[in-house]
C-alpha atoms as a PDB file:
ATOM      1  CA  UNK A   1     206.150 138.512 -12.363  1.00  0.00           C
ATOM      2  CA  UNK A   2     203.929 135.439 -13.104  1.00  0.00           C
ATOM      3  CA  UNK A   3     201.675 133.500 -11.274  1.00  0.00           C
ATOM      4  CA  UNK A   4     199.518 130.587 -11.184  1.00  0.00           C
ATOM      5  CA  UNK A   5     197.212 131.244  -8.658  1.00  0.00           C
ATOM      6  CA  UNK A   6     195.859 127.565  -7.347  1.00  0.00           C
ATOM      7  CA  UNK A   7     192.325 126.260  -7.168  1.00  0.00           C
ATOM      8  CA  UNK A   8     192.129 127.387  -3.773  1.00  0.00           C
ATOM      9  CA  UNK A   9     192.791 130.658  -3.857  1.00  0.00           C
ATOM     10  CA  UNK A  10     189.793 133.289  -3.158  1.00  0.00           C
ATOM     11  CA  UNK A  11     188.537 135.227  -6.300  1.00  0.00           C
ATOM     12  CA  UNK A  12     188.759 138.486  -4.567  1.00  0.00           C
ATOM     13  CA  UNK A  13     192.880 137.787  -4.160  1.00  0.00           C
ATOM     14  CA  UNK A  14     192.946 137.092  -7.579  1.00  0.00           C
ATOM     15  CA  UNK A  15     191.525 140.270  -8.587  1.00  0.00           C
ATOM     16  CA  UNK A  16     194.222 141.850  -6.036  1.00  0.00           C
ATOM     17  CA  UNK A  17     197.068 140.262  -8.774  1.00  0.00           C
ATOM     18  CA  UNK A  18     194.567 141.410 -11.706  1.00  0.00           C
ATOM     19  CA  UNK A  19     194.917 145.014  -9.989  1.00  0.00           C
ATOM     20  CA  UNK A  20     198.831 144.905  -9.592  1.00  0.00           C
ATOM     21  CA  UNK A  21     199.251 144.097 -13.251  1.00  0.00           C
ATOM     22  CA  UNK A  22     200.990 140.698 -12.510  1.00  0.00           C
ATOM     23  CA  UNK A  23     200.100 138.306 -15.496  1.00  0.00           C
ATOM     24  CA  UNK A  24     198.692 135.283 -13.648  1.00  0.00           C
ATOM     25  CA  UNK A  25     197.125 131.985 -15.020  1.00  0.00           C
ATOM     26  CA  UNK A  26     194.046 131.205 -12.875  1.00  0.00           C
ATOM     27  CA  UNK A  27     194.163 127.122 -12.378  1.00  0.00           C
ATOM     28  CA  UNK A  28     190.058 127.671 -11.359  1.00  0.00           C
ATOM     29  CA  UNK A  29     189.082 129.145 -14.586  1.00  0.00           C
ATOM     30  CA  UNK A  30     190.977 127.225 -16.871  1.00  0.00           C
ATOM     31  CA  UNK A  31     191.688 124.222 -18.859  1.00  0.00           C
ATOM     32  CA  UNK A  32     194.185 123.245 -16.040  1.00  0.00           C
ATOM     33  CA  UNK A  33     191.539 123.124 -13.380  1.00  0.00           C
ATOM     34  CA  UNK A  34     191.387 119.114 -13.090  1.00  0.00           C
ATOM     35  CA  UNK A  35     195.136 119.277 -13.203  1.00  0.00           C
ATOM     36  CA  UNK A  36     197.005 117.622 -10.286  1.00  0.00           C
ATOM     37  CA  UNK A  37     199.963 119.243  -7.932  1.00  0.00           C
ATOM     38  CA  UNK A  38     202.247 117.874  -9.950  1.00  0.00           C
ATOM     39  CA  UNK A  39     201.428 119.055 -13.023  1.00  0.00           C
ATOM     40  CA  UNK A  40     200.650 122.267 -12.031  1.00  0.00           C
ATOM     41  CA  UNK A  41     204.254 121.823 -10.486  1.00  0.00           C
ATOM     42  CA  UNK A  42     205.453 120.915 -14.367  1.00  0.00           C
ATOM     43  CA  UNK A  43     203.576 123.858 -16.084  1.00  0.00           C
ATOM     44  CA  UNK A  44     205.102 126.277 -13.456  1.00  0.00           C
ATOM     45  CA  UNK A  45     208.295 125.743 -14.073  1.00  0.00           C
ATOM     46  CA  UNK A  46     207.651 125.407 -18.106  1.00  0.00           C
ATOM     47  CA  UNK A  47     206.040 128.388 -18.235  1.00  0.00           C
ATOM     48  CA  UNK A  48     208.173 130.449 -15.364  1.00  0.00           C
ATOM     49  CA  UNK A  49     205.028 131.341 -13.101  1.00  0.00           C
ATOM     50  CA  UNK A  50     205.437 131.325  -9.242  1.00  0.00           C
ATOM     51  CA  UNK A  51     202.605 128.956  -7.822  1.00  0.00           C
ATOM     52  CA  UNK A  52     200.257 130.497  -5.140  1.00  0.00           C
ATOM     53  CA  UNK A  53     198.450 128.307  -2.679  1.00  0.00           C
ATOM     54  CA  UNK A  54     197.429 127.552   0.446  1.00  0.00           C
ATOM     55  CA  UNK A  55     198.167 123.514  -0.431  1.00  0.00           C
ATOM     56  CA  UNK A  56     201.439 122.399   2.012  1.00  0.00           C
ATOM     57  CA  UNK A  57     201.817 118.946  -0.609  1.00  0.00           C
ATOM     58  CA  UNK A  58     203.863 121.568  -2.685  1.00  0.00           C
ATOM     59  CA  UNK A  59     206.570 120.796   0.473  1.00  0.00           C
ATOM     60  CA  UNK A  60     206.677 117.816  -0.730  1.00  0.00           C
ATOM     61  CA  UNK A  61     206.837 118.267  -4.834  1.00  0.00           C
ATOM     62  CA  UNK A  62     209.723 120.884  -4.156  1.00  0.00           C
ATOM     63  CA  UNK A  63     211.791 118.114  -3.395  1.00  0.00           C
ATOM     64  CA  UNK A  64     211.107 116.254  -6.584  1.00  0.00           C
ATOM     65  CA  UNK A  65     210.800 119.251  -8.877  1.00  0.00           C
ATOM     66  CA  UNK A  66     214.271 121.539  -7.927  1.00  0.00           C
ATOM     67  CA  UNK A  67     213.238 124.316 -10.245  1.00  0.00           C
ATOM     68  CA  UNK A  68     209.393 124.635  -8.723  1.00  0.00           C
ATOM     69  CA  UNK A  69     209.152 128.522  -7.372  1.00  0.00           C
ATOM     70  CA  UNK A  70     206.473 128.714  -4.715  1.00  0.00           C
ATOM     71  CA  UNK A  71     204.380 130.447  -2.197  1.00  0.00           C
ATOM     72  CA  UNK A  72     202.269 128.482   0.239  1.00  0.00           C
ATOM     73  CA  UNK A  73     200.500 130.570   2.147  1.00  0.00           C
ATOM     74  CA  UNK A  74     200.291 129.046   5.635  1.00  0.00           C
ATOM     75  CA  UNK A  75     198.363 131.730   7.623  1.00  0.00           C
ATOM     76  CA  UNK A  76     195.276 131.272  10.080  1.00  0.00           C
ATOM     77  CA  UNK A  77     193.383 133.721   8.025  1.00  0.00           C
ATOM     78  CA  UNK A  78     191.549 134.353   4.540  1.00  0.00           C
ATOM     79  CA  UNK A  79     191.163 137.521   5.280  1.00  0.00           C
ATOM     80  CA  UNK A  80     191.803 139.307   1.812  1.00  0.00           C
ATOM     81  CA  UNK A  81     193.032 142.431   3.118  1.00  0.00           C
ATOM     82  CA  UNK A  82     195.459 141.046   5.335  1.00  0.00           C
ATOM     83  CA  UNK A  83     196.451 138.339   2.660  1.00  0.00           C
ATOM     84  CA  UNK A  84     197.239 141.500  -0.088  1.00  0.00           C
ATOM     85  CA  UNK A  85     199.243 143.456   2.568  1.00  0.00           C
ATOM     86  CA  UNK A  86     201.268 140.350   3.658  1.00  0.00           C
ATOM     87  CA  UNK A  87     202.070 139.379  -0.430  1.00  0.00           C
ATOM     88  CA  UNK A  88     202.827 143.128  -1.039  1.00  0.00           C
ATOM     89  CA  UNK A  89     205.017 143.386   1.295  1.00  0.00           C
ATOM     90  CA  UNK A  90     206.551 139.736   0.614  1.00  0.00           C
ATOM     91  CA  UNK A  91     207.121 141.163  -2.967  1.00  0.00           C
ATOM     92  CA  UNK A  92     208.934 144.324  -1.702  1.00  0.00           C
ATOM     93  CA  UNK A  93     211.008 143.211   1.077  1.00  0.00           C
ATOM     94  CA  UNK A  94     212.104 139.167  -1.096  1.00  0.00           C
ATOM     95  CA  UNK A  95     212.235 140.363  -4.937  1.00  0.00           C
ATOM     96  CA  UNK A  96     215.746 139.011  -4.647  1.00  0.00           C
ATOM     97  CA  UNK A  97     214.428 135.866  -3.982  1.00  0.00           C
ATOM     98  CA  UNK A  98     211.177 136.338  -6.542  1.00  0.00           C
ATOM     99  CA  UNK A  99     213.784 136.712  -8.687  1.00  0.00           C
ATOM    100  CA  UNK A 100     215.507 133.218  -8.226  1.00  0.00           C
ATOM    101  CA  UNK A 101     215.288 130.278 -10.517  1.00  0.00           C
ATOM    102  CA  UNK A 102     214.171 128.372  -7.715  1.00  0.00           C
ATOM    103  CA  UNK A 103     212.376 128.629  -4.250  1.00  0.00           C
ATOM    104  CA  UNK A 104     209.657 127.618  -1.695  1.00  0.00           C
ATOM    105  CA  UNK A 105     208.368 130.423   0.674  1.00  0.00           C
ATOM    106  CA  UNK A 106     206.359 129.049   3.004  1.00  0.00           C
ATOM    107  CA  UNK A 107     204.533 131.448   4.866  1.00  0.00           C
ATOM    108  CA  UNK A 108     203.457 131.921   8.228  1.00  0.00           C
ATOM    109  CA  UNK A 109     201.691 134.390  10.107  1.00  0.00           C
ATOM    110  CA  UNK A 110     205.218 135.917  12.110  1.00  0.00           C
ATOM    111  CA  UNK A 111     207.563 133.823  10.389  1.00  0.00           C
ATOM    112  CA  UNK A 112     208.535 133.339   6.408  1.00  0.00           C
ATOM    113  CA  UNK A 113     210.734 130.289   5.870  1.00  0.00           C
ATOM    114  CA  UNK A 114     212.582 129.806   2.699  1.00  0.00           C
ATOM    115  CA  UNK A 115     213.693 126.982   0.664  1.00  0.00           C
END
């Protein structure tokens, strides 16, 4: 899998994707980091990467951009252990959906809603 791991992601759960062996573009540390949602919307889908981020305006660009794949991680906590055990077992229970053309996951502390 691929991921572009927004702006506002934590360094030390970008080194948990470094450690999994995902291939991930890091918006932060690149020439993309002055890029805005939507762009970052139009390089994801370009380039096949699954955005991560904690930013909800995705909600809103899925509705524009149809082939956007997403995760918005809408938990009360940046906790980085808790935020590696959620995504690996998001990744294990959903690859079906991971595996889609298309998706939002929005996630939530108890509940994971897809769109």
């Amino acid at each position: 899998m691929k991921f572009l791991v927004d702006e506002n992601i934590p360094h030390s759960l970008i080194a948990f994707f470094i450690e999994k062996n995902y291939e991930i573009l890091d918006v932060k540390n690149s020439k993309y980091h002055q890029a805005n949602d939507e762009e970052l919307s139009d390089l994801s889908v370009k380039e096949n990467y699954i955005i991560i981020t904690f930013d909800k305006d995705f909600l809103g660009i899925k509705k524009k951009q149809k082939q956007l794949r997403c995760i918005i991680l809408n938990l009360s906590t940046l906790d980085v252990d808790y935020l590696k055990s959620y995504l690996e077992i998001l990744f294990k229970k959903h690859k079906n959906i991971l595996e889609k053309n298309n998706f939002l996951i929005f996630c939530k502390r108890d509940e994971l809603v897809v769109f």
